[in-house]
C-alpha atoms as a PDB file:
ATOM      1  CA  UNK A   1     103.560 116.084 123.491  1.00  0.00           C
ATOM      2  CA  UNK A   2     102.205 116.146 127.068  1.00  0.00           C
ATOM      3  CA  UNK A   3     102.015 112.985 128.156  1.00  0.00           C
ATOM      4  CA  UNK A   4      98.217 112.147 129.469  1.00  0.00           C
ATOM      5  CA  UNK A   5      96.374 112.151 132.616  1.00  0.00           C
ATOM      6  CA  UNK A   6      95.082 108.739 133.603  1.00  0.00           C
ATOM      7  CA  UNK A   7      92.168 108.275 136.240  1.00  0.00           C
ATOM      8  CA  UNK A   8      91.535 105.286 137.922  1.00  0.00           C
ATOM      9  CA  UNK A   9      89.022 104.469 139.960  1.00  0.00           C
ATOM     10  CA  UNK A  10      89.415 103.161 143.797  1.00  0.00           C
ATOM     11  CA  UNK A  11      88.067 100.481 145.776  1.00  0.00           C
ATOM     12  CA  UNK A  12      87.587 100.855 149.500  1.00  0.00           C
ATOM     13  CA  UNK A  13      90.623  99.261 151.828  1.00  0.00           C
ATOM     14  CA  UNK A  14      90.171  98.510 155.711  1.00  0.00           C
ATOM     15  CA  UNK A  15      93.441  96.930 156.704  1.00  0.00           C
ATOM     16  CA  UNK A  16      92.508  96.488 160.601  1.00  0.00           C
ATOM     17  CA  UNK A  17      90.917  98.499 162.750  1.00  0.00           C
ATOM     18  CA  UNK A  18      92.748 101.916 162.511  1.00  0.00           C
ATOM     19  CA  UNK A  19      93.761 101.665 158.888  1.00  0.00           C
ATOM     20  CA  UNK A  20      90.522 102.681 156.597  1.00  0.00           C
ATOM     21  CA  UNK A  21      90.907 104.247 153.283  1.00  0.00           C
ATOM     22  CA  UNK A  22      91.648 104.282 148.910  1.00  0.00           C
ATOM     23  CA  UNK A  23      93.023 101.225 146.920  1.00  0.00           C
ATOM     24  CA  UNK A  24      94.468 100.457 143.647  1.00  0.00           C
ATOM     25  CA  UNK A  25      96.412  97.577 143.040  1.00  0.00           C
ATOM     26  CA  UNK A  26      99.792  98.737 141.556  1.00  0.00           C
ATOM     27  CA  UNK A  27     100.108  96.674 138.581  1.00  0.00           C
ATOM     28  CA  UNK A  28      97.350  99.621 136.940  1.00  0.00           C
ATOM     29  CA  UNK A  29     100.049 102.412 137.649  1.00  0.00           C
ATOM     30  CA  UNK A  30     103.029 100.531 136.398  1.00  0.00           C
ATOM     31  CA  UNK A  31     101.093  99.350 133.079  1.00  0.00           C
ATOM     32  CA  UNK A  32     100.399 102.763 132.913  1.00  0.00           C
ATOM     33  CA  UNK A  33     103.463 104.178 133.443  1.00  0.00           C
ATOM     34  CA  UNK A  34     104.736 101.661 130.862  1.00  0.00           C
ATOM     35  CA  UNK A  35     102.244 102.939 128.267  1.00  0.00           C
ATOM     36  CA  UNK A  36     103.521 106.421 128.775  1.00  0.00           C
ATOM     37  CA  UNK A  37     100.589 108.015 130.800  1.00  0.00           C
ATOM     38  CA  UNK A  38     100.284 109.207 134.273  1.00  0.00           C
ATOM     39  CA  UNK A  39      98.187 107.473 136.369  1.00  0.00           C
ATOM     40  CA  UNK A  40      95.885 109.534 139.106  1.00  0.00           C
ATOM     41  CA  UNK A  41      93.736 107.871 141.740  1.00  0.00           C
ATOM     42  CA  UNK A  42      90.451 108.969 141.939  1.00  0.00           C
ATOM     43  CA  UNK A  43      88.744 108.645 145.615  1.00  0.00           C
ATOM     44  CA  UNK A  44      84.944 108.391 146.762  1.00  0.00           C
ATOM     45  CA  UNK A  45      83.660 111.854 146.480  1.00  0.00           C
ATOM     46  CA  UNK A  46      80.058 113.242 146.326  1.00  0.00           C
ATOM     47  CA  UNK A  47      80.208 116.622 145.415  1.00  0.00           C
ATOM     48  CA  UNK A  48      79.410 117.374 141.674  1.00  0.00           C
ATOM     49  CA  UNK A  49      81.745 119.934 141.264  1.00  0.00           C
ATOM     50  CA  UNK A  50      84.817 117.482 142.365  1.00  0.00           C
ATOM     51  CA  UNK A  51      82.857 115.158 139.854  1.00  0.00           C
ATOM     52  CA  UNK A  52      82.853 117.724 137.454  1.00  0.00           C
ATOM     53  CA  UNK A  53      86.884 118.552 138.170  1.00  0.00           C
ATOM     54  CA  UNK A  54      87.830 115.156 137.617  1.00  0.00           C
ATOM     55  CA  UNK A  55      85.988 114.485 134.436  1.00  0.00           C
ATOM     56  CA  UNK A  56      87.326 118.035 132.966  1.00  0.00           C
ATOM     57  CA  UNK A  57      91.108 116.784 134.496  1.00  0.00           C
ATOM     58  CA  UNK A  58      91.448 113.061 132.906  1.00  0.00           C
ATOM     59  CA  UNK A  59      92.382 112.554 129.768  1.00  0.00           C
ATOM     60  CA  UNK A  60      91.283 108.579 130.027  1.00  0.00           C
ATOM     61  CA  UNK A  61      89.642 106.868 133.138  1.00  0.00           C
ATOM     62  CA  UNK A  62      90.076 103.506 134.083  1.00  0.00           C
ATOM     63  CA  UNK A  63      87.033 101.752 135.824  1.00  0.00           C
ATOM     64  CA  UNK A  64      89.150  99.613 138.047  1.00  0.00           C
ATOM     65  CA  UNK A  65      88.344  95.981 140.117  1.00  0.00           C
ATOM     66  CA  UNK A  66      87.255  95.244 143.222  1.00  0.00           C
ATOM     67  CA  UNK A  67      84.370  94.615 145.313  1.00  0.00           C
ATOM     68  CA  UNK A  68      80.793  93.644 143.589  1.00  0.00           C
ATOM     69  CA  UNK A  69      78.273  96.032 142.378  1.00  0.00           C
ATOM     70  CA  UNK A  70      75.475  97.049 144.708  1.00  0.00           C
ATOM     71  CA  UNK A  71      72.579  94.844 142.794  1.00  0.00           C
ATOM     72  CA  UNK A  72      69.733  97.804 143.626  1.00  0.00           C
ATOM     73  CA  UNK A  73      71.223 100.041 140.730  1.00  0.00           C
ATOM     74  CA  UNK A  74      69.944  96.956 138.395  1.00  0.00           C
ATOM     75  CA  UNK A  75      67.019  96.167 139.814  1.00  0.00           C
ATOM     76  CA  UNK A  76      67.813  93.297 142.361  1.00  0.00           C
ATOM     77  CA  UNK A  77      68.202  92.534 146.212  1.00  0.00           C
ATOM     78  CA  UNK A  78      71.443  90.902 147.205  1.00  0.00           C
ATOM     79  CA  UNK A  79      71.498  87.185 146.635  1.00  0.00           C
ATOM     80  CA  UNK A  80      72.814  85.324 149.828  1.00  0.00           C
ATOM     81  CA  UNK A  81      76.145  84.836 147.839  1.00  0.00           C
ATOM     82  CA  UNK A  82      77.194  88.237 147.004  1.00  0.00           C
ATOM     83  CA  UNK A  83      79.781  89.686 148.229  1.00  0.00           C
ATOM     84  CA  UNK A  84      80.858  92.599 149.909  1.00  0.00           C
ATOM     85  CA  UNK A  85      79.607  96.156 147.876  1.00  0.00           C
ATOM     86  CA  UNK A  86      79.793  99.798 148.782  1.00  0.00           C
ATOM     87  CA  UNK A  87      76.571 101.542 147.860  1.00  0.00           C
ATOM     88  CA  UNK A  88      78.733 104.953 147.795  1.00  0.00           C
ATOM     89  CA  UNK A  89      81.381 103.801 145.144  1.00  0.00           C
ATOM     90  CA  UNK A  90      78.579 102.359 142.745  1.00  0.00           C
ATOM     91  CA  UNK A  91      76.973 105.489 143.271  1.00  0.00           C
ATOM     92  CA  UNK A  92      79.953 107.724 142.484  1.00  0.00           C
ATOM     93  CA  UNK A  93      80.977 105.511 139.549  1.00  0.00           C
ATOM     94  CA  UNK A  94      78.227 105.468 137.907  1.00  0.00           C
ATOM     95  CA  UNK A  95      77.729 109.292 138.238  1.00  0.00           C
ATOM     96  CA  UNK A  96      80.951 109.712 136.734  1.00  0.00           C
ATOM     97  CA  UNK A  97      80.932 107.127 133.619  1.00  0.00           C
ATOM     98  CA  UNK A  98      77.615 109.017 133.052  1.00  0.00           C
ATOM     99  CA  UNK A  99      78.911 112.382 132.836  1.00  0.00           C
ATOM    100  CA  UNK A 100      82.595 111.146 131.236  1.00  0.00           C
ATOM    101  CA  UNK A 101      80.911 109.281 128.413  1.00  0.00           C
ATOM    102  CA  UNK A 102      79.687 112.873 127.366  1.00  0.00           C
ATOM    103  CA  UNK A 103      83.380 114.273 127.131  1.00  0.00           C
ATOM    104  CA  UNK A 104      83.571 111.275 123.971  1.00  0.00           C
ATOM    105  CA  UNK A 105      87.141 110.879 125.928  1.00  0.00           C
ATOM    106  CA  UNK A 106      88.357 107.438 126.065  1.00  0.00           C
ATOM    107  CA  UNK A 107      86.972 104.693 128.638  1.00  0.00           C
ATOM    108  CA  UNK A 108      88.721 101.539 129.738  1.00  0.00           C
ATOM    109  CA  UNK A 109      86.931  99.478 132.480  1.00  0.00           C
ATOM    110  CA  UNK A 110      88.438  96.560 133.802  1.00  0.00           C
ATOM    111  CA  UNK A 111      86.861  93.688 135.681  1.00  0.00           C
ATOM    112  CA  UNK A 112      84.395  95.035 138.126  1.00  0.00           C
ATOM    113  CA  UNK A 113      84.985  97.725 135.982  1.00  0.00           C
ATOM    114  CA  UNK A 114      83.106  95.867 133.078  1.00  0.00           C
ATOM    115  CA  UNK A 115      80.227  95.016 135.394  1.00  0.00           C
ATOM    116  CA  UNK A 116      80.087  98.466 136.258  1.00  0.00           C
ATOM    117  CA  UNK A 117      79.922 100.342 133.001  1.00  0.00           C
ATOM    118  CA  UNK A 118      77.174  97.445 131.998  1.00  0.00           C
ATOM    119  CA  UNK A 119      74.492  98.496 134.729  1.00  0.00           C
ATOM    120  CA  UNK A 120      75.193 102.303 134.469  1.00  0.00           C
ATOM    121  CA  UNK A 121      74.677 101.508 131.089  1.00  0.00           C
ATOM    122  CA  UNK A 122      71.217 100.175 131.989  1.00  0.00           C
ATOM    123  CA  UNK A 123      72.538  96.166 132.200  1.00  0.00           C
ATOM    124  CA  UNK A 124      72.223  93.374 134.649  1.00  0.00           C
ATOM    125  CA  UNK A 125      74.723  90.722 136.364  1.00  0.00           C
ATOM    126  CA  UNK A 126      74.721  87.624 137.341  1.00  0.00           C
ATOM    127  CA  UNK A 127      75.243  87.966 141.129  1.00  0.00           C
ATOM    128  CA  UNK A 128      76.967  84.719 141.716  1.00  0.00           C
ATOM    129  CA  UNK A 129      77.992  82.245 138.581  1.00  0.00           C
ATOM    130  CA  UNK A 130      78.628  79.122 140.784  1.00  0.00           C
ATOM    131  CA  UNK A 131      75.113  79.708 140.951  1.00  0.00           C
ATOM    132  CA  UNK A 132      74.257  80.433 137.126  1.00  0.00           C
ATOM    133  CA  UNK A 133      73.818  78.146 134.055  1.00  0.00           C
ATOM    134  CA  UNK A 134      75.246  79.513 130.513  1.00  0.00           C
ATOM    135  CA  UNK A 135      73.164  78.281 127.746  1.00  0.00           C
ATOM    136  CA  UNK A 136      72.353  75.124 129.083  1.00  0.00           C
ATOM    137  CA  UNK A 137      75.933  74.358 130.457  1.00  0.00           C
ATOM    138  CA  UNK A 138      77.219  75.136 134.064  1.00  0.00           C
ATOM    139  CA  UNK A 139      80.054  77.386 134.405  1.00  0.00           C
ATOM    140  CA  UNK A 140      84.100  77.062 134.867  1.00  0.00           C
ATOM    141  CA  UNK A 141      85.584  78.129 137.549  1.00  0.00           C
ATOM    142  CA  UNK A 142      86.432  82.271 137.092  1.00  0.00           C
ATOM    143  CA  UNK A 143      88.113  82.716 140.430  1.00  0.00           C
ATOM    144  CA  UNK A 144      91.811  81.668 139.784  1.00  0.00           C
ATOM    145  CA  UNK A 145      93.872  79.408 142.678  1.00  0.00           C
ATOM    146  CA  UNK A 146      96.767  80.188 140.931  1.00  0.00           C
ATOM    147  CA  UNK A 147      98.577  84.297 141.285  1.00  0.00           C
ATOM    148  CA  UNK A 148      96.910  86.504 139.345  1.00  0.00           C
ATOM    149  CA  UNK A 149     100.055  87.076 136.960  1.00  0.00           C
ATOM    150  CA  UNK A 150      99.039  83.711 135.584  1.00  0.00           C
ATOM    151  CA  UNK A 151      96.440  83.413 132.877  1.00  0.00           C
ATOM    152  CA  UNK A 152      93.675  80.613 134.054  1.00  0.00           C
ATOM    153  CA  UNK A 153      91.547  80.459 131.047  1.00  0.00           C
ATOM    154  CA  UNK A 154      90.737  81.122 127.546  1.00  0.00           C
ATOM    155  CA  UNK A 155      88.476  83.290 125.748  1.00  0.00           C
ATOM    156  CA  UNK A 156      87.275  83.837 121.937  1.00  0.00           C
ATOM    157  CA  UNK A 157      87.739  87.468 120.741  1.00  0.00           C
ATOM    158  CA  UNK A 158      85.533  88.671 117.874  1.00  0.00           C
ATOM    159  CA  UNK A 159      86.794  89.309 114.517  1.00  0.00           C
ATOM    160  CA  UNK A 160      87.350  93.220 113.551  1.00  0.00           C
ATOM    161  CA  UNK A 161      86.548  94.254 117.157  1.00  0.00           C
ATOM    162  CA  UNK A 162      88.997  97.381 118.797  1.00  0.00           C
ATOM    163  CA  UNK A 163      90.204  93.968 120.821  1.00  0.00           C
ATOM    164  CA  UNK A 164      91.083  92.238 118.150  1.00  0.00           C
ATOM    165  CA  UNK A 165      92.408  95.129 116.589  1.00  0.00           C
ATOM    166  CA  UNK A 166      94.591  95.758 120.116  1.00  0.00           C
ATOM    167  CA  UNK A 167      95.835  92.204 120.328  1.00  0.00           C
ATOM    168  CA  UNK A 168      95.739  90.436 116.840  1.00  0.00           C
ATOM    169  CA  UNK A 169      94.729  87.589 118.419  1.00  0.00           C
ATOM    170  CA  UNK A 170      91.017  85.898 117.992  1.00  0.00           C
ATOM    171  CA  UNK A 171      92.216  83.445 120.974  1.00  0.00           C
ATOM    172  CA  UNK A 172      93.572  84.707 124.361  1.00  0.00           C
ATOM    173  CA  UNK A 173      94.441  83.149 127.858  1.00  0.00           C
ATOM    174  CA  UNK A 174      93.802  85.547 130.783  1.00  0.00           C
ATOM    175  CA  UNK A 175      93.457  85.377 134.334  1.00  0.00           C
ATOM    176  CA  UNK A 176      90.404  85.456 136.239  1.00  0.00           C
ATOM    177  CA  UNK A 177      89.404  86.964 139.364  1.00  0.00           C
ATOM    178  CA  UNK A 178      85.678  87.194 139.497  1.00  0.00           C
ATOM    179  CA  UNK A 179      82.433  85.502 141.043  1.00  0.00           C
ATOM    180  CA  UNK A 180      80.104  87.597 139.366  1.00  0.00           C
ATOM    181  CA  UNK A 181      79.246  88.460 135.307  1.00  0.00           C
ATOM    182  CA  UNK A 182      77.232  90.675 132.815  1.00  0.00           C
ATOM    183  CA  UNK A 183      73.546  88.933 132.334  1.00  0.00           C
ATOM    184  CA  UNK A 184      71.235  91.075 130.423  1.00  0.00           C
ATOM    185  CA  UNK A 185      73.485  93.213 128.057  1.00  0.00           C
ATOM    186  CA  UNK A 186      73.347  97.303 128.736  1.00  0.00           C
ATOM    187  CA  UNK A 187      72.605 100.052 125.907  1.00  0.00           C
ATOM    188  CA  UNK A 188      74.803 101.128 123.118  1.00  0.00           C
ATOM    189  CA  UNK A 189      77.066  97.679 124.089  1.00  0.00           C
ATOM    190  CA  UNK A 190      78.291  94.964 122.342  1.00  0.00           C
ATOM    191  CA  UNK A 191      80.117  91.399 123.410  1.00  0.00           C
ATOM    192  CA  UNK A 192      83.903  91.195 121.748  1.00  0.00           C
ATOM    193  CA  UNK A 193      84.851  88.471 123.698  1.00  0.00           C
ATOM    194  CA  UNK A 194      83.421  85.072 125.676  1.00  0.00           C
ATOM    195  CA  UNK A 195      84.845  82.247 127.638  1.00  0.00           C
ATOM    196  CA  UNK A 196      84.628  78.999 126.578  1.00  0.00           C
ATOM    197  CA  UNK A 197      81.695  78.339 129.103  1.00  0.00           C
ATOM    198  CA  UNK A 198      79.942  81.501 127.362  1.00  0.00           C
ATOM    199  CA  UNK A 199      80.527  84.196 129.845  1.00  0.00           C
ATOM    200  CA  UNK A 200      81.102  87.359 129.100  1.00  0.00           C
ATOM    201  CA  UNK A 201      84.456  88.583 128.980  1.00  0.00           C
ATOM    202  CA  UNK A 202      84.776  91.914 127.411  1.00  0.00           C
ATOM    203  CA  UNK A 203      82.476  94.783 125.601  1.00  0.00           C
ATOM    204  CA  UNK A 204      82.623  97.173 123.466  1.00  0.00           C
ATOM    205  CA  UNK A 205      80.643 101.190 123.583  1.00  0.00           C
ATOM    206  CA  UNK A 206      78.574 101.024 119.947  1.00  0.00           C
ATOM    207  CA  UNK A 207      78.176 104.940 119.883  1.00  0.00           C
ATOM    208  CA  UNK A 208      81.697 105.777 121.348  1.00  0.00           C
ATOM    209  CA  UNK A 209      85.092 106.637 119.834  1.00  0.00           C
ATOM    210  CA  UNK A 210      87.025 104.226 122.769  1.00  0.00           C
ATOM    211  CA  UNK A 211      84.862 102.790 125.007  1.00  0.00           C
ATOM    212  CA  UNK A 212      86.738  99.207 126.251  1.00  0.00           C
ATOM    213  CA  UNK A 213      86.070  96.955 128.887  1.00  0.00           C
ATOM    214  CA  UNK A 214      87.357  93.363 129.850  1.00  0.00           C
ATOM    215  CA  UNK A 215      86.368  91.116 132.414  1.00  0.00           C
ATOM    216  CA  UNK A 216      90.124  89.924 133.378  1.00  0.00           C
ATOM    217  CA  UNK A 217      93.145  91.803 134.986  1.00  0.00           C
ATOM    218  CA  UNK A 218      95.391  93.047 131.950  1.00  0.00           C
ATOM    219  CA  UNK A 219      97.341  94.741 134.007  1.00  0.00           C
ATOM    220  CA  UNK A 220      98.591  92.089 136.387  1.00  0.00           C
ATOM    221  CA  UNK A 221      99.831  90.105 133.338  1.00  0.00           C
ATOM    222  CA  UNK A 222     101.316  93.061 131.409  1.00  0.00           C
ATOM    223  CA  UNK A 223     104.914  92.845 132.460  1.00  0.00           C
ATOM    224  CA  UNK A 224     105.087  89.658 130.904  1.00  0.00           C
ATOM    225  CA  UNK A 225     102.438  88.936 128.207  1.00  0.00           C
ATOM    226  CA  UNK A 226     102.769  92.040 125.214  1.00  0.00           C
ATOM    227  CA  UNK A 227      98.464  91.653 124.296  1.00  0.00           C
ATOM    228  CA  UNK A 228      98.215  92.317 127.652  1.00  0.00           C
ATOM    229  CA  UNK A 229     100.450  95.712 127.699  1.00  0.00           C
ATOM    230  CA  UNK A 230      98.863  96.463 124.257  1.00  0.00           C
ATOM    231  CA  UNK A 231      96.132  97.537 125.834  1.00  0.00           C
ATOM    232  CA  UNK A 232      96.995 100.008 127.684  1.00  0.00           C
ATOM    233  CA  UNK A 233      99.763 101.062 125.256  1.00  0.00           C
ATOM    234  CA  UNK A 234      96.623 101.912 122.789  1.00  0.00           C
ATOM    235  CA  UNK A 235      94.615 103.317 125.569  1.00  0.00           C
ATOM    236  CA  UNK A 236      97.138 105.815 126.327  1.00  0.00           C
ATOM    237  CA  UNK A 237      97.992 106.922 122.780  1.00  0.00           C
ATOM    238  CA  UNK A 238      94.042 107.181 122.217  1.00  0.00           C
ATOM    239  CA  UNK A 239      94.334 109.162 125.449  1.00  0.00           C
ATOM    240  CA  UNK A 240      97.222 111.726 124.024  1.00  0.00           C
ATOM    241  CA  UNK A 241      95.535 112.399 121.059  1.00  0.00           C
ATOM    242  CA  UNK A 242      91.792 112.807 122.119  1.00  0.00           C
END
């Protein structure tokens, strides 16, 4: 059996000056690797057809981390605590979960990756929680001081959910490396897992064989913690077999 082709997303790196170009952390490739897949990165592009060639090539993507969602593609202007965005990657993305999510191929979105598939999906974020009261209570703290191998909090995972199903756990402690969070709920979604201070912390596609997202890093904390590899482990087997 082949083993399957794994796209992941990419966030835009300047490292001074004359260094400008693609990014993915590589605790996503080694998880991968680990799983039995073969990861790809998946740069910027704007032609359809590339779009096209990529969605026909993957056999999974992963909607990957890193810099916050452009608030226009949900309705907003940029609140004086946002951080930096790149119009053209939001753009991309969500051109691509929208024409992926036709293939009924399996989806894993991870961090900004959640926030992502939640306003392509027709959601809204919260574009600074320091900012934001949950239900009456203000939030914790979901950027971690501690390295990002580390989990920080704890969430509750819903009963019978693919999450629980992944992990066997209704309780989990995962890092947490984000400033921003899903507010108004997108289409065809559902909420499998919230911190103790109510965020949001991972979803679930309603109309989708595998459509997974979660607000932490699984892969940073996969070499050590087996829930954490179990995701991808399932992702990829969904992946061969789709």
């Amino acid at each position: 059996m082949k083993k399957p082709i794994i796209g992941i997303t990419t966030s835009y790196l300047k490292h001074n000056d004359n260094m400008e170009g693609v990014y993915v952390h590589q605790d996503y490739h080694r998880a991968i690797e680990r799983a039995g897949g073969i990861p790809v990165m998946l740069p910027v592009v704007n032609d359809e057809e590339a779009i096209q060639r990529y969605v026909s090539m993957c056999d999974g993507i992963i909607f990957s981390g890193g810099e916050d969602v452009d608030p226009q593609f949900y309705g907003n202007d940029p609140h004086m605590s946002i951080g930096f965005f790149r119009t053209e990657r939001d753009e991309f993305e969500i051109n691509l979960f929208n024409e992926y999510i036709k293939t009924l191929k399996p989806i894993f979105g991870i961090c900004r990756g959640l926030q992502l598939i939640n306003v392509a999906c027709g959601g809204t974020l919260i574009q600074d929680l320091a900012l934001h009261k949950q239900e009456g209570h203000t939030v914790h703290r979901h950027e971690q001081t501690i390295p990002r191998a580390m989990p920080f909090h704890g969430v509750c995972v819903e009963l019978e959910s693919r999450l629980h199903l992944i992990t066997e756990k209704t309780r989990l402690r995962v890092n947490s490396l984000h400033h921003q969070a899903i507010d108004k709920l997108g289409g065809n979604l559902v909420v499998t897992s919230r911190a103790n201070d109510g965020v949001i912390e991972a979803i679930e596609g309603t109309e989708h064989p595998y459509l997974v997202a979660v607000q932490w890093h699984p892969e940073s904390m996969s070499e050590t913690y087996k829930e954490m590899q179990a995701l991808f482990d399932h992702f990829i087997k969904i992946s061969t077999i789709v």
